[in-house]
PDB file of N, CA and C in Angstrom:
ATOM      1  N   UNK A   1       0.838  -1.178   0.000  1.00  0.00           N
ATOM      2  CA  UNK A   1       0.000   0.000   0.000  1.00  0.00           C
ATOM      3  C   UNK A   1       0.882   1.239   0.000  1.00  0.00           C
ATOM      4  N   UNK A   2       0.795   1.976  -0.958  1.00  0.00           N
ATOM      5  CA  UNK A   2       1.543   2.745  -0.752  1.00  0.00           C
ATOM      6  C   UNK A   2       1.044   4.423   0.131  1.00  0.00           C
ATOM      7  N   UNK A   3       2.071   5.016   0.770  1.00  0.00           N
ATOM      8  CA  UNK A   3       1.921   5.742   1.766  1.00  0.00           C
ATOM      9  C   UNK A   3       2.389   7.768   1.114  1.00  0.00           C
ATOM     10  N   UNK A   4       1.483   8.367   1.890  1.00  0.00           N
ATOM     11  CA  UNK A   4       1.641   9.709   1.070  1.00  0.00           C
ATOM     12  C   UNK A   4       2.918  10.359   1.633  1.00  0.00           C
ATOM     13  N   UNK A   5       4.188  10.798   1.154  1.00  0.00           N
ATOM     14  CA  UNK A   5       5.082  11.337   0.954  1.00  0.00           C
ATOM     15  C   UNK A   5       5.016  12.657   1.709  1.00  0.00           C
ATOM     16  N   UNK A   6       3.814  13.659   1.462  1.00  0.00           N
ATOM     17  CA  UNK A   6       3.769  14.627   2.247  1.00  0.00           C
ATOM     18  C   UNK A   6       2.238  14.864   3.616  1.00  0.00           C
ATOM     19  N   UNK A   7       2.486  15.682   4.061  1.00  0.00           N
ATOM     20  CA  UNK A   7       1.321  15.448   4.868  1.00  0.00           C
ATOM     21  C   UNK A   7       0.332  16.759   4.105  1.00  0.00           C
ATOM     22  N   UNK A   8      -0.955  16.351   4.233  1.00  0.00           N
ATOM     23  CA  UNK A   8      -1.626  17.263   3.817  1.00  0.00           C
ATOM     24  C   UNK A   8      -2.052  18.560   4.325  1.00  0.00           C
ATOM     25  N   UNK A   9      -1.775  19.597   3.723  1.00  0.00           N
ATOM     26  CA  UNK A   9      -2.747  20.499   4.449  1.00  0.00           C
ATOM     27  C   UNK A   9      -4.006  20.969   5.357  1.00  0.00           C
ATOM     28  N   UNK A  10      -4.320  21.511   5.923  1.00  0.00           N
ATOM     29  CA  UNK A  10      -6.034  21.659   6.285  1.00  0.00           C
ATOM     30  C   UNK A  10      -6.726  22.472   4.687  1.00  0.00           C
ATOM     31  N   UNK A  11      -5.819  23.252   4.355  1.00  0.00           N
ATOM     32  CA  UNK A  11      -6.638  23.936   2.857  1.00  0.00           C
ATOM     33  C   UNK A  11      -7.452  22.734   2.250  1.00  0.00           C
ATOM     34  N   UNK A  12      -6.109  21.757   2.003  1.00  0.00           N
ATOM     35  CA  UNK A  12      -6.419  20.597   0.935  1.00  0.00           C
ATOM     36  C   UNK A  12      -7.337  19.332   1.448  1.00  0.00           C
ATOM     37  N   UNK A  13      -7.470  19.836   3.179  1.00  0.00           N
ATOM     38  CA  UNK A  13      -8.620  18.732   3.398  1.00  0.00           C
ATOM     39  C   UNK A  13      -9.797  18.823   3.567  1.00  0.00           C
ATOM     40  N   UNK A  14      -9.855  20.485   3.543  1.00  0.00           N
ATOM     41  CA  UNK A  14     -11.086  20.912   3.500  1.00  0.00           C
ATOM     42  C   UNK A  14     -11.772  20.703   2.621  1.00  0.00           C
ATOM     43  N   UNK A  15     -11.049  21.121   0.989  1.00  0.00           N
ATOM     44  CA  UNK A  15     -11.258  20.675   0.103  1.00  0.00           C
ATOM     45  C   UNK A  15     -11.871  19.348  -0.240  1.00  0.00           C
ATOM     46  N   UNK A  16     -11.198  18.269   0.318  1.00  0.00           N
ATOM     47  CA  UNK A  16     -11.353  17.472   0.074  1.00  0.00           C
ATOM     48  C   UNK A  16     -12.715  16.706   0.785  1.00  0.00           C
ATOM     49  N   UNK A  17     -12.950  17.408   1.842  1.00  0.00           N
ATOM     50  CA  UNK A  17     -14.471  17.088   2.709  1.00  0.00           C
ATOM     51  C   UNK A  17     -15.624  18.001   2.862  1.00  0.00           C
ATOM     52  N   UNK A  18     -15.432  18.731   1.415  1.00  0.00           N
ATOM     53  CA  UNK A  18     -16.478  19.620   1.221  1.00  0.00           C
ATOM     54  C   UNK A  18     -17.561  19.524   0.893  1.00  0.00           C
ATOM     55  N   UNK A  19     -18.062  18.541   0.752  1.00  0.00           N
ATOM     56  CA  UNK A  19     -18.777  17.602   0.098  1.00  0.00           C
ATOM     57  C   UNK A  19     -19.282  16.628   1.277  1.00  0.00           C
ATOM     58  N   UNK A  20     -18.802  16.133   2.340  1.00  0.00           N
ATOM     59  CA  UNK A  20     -19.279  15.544   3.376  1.00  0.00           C
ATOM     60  C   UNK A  20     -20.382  16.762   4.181  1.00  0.00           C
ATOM     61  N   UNK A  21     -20.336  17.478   4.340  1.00  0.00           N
ATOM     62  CA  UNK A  21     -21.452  18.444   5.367  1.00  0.00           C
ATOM     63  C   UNK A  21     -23.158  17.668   4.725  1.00  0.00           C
ATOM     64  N   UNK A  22     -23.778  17.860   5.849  1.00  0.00           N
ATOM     65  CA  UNK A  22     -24.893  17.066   6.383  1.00  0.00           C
ATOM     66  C   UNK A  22     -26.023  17.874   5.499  1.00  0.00           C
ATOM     67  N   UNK A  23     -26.806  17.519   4.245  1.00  0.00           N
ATOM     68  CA  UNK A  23     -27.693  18.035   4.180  1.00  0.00           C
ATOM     69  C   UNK A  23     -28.994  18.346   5.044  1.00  0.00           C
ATOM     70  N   UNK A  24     -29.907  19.341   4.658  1.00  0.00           N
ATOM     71  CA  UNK A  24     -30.939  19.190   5.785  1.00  0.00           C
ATOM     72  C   UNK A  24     -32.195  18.526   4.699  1.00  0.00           C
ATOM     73  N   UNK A  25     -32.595  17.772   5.514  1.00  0.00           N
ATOM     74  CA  UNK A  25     -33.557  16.647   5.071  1.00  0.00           C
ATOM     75  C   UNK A  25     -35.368  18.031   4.706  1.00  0.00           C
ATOM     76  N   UNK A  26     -35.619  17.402   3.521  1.00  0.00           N
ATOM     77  CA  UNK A  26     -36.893  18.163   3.161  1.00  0.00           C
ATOM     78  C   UNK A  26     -38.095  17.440   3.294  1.00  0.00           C
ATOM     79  N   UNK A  27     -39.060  18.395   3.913  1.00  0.00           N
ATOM     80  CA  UNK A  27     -40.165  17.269   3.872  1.00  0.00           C
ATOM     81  C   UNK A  27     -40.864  16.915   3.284  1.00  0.00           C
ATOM     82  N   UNK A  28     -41.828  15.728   3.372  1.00  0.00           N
ATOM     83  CA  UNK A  28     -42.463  15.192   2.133  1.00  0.00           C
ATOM     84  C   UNK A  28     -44.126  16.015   2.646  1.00  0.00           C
ATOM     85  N   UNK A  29     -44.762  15.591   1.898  1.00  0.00           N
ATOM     86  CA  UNK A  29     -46.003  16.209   1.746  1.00  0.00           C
ATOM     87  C   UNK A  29     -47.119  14.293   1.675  1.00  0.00           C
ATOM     88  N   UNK A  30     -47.958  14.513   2.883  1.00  0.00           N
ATOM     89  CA  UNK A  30     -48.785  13.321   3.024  1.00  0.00           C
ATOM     90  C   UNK A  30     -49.948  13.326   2.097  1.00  0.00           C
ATOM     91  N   UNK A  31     -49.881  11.675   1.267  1.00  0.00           N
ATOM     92  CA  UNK A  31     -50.359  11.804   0.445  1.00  0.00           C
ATOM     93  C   UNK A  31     -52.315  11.650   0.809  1.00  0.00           C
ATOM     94  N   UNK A  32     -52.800  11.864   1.941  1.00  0.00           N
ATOM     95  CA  UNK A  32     -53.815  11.891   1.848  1.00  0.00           C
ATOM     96  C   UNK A  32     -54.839  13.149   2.504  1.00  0.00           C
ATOM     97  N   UNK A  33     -53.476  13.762   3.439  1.00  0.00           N
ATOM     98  CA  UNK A  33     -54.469  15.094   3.760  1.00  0.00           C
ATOM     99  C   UNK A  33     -52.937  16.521   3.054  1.00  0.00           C
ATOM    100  N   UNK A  34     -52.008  16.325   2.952  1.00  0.00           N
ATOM    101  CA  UNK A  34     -51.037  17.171   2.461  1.00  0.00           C
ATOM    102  C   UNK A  34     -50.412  17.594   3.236  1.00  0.00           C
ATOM    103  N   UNK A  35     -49.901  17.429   4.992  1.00  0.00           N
ATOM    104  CA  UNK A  35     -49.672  18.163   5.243  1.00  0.00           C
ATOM    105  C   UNK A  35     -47.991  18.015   5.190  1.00  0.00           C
ATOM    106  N   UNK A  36     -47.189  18.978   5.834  1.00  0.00           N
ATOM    107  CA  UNK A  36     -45.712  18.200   5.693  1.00  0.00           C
ATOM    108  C   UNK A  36     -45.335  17.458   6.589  1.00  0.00           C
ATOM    109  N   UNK A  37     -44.370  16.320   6.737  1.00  0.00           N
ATOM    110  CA  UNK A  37     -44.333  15.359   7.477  1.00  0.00           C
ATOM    111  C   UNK A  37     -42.790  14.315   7.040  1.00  0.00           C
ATOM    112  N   UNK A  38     -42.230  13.650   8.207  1.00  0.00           N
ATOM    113  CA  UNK A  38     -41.180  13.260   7.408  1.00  0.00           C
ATOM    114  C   UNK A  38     -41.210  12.233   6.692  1.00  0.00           C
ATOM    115  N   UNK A  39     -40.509  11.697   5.617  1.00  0.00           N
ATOM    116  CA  UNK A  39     -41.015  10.643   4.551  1.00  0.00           C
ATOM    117  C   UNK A  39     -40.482   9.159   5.434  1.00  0.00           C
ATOM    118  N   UNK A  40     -41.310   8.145   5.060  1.00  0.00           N
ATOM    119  CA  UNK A  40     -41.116   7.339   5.462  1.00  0.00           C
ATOM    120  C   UNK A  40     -41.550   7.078   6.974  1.00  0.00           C
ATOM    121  N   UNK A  41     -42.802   7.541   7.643  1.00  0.00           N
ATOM    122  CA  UNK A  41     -42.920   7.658   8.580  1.00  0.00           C
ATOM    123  C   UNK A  41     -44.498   8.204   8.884  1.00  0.00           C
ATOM    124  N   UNK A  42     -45.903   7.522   9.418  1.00  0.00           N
ATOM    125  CA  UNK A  42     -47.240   8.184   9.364  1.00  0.00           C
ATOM    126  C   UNK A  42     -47.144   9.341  10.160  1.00  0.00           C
ATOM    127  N   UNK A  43     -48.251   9.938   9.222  1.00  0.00           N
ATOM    128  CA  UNK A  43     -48.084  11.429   9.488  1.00  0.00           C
ATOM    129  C   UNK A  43     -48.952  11.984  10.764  1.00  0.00           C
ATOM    130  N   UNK A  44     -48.225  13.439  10.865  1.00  0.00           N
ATOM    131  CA  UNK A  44     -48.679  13.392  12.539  1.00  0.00           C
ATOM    132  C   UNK A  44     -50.079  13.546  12.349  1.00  0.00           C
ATOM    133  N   UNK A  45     -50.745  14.496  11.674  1.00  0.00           N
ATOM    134  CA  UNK A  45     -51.894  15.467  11.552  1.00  0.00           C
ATOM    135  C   UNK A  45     -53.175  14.191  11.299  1.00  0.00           C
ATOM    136  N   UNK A  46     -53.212  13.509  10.528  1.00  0.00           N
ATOM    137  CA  UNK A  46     -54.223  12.212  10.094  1.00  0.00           C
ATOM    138  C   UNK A  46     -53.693  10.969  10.511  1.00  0.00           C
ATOM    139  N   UNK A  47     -52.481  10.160  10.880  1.00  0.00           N
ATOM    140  CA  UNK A  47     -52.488   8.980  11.491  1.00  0.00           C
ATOM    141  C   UNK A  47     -52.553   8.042  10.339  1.00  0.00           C
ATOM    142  N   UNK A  48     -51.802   8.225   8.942  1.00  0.00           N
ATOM    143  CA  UNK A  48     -52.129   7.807   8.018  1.00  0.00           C
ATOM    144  C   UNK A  48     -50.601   7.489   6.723  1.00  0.00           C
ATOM    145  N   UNK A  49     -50.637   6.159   6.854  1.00  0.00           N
ATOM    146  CA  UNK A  49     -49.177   6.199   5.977  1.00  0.00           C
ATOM    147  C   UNK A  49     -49.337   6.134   4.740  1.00  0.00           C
ATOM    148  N   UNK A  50     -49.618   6.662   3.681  1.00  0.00           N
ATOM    149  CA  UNK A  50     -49.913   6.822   2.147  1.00  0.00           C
ATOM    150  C   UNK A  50     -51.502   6.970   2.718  1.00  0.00           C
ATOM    151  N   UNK A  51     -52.039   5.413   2.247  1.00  0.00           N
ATOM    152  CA  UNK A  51     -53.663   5.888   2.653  1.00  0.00           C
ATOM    153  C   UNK A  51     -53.673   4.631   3.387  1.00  0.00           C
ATOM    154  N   UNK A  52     -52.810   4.065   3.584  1.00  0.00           N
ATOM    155  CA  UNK A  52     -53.214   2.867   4.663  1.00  0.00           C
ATOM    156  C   UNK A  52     -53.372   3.635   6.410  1.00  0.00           C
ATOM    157  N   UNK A  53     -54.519   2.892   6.797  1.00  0.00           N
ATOM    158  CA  UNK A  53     -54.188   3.471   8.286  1.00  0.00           C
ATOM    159  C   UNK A  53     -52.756   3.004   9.045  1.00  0.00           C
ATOM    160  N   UNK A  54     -52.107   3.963   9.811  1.00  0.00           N
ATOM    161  CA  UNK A  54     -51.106   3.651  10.415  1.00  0.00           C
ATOM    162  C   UNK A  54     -51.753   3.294  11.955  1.00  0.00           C
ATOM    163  N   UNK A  55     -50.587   3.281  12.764  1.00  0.00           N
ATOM    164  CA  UNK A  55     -50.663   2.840  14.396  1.00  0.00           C
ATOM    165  C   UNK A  55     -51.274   3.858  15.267  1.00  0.00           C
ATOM    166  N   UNK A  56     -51.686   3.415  16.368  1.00  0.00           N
ATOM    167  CA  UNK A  56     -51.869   4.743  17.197  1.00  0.00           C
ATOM    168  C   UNK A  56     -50.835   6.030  17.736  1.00  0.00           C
ATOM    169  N   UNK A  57     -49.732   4.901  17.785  1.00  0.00           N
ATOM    170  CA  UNK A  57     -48.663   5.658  18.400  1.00  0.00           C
ATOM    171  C   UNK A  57     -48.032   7.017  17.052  1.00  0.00           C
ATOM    172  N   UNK A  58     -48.751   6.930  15.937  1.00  0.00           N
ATOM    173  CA  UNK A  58     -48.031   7.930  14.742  1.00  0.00           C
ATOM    174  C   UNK A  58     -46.835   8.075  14.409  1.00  0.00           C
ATOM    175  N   UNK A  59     -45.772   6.358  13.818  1.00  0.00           N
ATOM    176  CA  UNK A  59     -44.684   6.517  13.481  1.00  0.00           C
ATOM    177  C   UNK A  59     -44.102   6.903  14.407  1.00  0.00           C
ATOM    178  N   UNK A  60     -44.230   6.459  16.028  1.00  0.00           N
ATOM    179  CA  UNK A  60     -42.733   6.642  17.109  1.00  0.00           C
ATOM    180  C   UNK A  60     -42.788   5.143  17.198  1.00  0.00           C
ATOM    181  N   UNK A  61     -43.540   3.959  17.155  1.00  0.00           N
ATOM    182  CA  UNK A  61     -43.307   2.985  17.247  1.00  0.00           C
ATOM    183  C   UNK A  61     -42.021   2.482  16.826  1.00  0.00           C
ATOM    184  N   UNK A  62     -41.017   1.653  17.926  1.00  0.00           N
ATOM    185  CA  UNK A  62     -39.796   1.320  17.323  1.00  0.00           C
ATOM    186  C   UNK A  62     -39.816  -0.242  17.083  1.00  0.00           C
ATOM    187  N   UNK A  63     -39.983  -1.083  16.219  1.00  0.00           N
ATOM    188  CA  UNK A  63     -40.192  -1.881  16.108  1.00  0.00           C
ATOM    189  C   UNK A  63     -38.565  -3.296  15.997  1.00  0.00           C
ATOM    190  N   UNK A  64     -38.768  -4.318  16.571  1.00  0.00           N
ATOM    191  CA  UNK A  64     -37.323  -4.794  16.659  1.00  0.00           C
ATOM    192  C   UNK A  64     -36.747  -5.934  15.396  1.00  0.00           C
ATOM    193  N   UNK A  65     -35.774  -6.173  15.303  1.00  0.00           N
ATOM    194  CA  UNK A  65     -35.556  -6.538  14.118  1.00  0.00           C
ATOM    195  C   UNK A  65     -36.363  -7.788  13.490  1.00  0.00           C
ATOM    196  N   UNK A  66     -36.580  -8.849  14.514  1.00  0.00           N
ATOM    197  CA  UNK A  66     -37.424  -9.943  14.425  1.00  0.00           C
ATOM    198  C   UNK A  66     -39.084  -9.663  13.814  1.00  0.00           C
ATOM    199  N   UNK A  67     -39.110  -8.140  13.888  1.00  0.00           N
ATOM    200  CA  UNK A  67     -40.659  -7.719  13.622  1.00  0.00           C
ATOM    201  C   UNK A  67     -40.669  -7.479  12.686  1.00  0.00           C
ATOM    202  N   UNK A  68     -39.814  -7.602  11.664  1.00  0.00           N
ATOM    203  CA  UNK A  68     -40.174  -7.236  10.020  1.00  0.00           C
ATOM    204  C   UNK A  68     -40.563  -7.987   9.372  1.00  0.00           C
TER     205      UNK A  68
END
């Protein structure tokens, strides 16, 4: 494996991890009353995941791996 010769800068690593910073997540819009809400997850306002009814608990349910 070969090994880098010089050490890098912070300029050049910034550079280089400029591109790692955390987008901010957008929300989706529920497809049965509209409101915004995060995707993948029943929405708070109707209790409703696409148009299937969801749980009572509204997507905080943590469910364990054996439950899929």
């Amino acid at each position: 494996m070969p090994h880098p010769k010089r050490r890098q800068s912070r300029h050049r690593q910034g550079i280089r991890r400029s591109h790692l910073a955390v987008k901010p997540s957008q929300p989706s819009h529920c497809a049965r009353c509209g409101s915004p809400s995060k995707p993948h997850r029943v929405c708070d306002s109707c209790g409703y995941y696409g148009f299937q009814k969801g749980s009572d608990k509204k997507g905080m349910e943590v469910f364990r791996k054996d439950d899929f």
